[in-house]
C-alpha atoms as a PDB file:
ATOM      1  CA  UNK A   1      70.751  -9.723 -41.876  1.00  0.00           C
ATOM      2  CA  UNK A   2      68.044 -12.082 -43.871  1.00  0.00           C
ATOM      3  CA  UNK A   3      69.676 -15.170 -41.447  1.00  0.00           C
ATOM      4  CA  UNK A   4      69.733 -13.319 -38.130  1.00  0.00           C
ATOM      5  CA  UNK A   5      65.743 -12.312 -38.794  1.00  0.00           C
ATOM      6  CA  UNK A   6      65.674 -15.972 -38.628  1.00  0.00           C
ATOM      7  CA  UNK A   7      67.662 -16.661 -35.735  1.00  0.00           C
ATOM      8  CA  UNK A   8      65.670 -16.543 -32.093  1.00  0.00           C
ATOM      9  CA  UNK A   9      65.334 -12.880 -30.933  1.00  0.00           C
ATOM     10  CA  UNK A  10      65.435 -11.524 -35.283  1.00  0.00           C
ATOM     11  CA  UNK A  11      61.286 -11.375 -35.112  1.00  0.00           C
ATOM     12  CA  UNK A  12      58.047 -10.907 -32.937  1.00  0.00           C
ATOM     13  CA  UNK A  13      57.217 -14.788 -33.717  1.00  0.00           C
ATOM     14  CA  UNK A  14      60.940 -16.001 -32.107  1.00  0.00           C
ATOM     15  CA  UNK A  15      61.033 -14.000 -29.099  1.00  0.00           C
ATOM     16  CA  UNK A  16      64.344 -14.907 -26.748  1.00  0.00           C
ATOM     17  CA  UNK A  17      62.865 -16.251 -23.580  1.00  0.00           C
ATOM     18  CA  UNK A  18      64.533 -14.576 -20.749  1.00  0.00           C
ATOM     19  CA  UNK A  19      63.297 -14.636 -16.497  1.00  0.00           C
ATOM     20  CA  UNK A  20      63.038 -11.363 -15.916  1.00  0.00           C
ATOM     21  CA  UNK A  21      63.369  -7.719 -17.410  1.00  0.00           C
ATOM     22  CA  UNK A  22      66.501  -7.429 -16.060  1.00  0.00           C
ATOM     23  CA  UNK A  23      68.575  -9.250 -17.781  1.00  0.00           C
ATOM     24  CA  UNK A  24      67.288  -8.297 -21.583  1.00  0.00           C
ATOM     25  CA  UNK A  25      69.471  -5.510 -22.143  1.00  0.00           C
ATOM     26  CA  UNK A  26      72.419  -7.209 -20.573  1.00  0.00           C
ATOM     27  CA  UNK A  27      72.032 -10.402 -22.498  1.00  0.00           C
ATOM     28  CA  UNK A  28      70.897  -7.631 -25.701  1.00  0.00           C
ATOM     29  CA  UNK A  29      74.413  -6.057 -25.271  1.00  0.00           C
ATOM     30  CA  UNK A  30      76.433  -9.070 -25.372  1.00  0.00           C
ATOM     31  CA  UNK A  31      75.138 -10.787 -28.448  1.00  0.00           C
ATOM     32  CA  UNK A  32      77.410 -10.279 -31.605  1.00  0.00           C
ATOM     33  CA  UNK A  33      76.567  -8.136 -34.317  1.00  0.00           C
ATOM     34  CA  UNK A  34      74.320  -9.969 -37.479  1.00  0.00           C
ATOM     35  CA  UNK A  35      76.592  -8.028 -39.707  1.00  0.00           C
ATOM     36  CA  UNK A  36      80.331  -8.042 -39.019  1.00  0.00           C
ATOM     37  CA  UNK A  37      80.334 -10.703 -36.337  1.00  0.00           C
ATOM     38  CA  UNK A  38      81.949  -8.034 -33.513  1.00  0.00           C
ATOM     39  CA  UNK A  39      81.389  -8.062 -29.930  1.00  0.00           C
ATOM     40  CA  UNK A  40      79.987  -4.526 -28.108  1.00  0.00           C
ATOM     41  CA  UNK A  41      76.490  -3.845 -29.071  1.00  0.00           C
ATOM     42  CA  UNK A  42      74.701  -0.399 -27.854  1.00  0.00           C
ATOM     43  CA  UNK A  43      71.225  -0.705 -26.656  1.00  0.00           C
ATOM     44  CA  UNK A  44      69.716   2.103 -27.676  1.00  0.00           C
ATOM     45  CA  UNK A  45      66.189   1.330 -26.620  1.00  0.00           C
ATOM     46  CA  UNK A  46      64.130  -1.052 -25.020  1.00  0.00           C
ATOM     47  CA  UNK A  47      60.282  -1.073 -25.346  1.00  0.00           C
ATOM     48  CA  UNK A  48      57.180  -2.911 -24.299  1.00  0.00           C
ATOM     49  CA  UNK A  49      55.010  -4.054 -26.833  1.00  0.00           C
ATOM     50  CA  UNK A  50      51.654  -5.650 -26.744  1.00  0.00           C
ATOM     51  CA  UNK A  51      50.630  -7.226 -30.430  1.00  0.00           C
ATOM     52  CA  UNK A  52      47.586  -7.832 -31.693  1.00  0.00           C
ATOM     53  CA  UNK A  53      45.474 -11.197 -31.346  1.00  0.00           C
ATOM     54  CA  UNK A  54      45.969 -13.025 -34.569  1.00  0.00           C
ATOM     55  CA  UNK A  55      43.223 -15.874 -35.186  1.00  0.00           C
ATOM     56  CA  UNK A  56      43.226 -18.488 -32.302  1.00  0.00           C
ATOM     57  CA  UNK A  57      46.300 -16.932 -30.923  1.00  0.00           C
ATOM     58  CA  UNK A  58      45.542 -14.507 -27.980  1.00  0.00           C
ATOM     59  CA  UNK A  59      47.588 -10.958 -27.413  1.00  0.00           C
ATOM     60  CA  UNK A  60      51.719 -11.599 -27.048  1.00  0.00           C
ATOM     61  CA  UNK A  61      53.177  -9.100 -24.417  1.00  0.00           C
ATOM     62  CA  UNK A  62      57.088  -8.706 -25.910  1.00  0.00           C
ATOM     63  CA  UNK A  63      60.117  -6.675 -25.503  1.00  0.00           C
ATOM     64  CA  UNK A  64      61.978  -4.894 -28.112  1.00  0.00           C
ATOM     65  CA  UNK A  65      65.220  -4.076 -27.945  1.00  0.00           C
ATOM     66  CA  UNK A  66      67.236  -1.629 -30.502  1.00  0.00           C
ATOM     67  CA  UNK A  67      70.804  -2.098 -30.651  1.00  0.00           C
ATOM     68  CA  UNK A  68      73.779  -0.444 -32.717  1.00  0.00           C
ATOM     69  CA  UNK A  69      76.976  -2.453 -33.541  1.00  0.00           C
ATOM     70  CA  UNK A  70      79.508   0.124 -32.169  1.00  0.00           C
ATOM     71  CA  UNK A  71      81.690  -0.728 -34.317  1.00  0.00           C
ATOM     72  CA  UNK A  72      79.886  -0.991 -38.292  1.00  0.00           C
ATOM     73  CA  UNK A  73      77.135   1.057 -36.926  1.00  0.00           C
ATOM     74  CA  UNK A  74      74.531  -1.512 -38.025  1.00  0.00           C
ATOM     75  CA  UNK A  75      71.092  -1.085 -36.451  1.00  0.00           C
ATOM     76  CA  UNK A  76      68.914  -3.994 -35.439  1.00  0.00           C
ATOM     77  CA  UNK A  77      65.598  -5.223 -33.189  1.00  0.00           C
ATOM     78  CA  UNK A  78      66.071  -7.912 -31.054  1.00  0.00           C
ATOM     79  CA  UNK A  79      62.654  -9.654 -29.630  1.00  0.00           C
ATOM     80  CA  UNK A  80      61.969 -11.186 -26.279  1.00  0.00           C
ATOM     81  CA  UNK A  81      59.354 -12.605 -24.202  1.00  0.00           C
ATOM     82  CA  UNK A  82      59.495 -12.834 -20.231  1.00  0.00           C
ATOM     83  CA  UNK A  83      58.936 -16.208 -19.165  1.00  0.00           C
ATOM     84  CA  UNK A  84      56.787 -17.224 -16.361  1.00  0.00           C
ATOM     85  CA  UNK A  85      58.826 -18.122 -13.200  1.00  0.00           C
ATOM     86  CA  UNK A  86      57.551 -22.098 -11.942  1.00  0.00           C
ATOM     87  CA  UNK A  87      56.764 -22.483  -8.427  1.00  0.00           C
ATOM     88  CA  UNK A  88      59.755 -23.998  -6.366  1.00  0.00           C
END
């Protein structure tokens, strides 16, 4: 669990950059579990969250996303950040 903090998504300052809201819990779901390696996570939540400024840094709008493994039961966040679409 230690690694997969470390991994992109496993904390607030390695947010998953994803297009659109959309496809968070989809892309959430399918990631394997940090713990037993399995297939089939639950989302059992996805949030909003606006942190704090932090020095220089201004606000960070991110999404949260609690998941289960459905199969150890082992609980996690996952962290992203919606990307800004570029002009075509």
């Amino acid at each position: 669990m230690k690694l997969a903090a470390l991994e992109p998504g496993g904390a607030p300052d390695r947010p998953i950059e994803v297009a659109s809201a959309s496809i968070i819990e989809p892309h959430a779901s399918s990631m394997p579990c940090a713990a037993c390696g399995a297939q089939g996570l639950r989302v059992e939540e996805h949030v909003a969250l606006t942190l704090p400024e932090q020095g220089s840094e201004p606000a960070r709008r991110l999404r949260a996303v609690h998941v289960t493994c459905q199969r150890c039961g082992t609980r996690r966040e996952v962290f992203f950040r919606i990307g800004t679409v570029l002009p075509s």
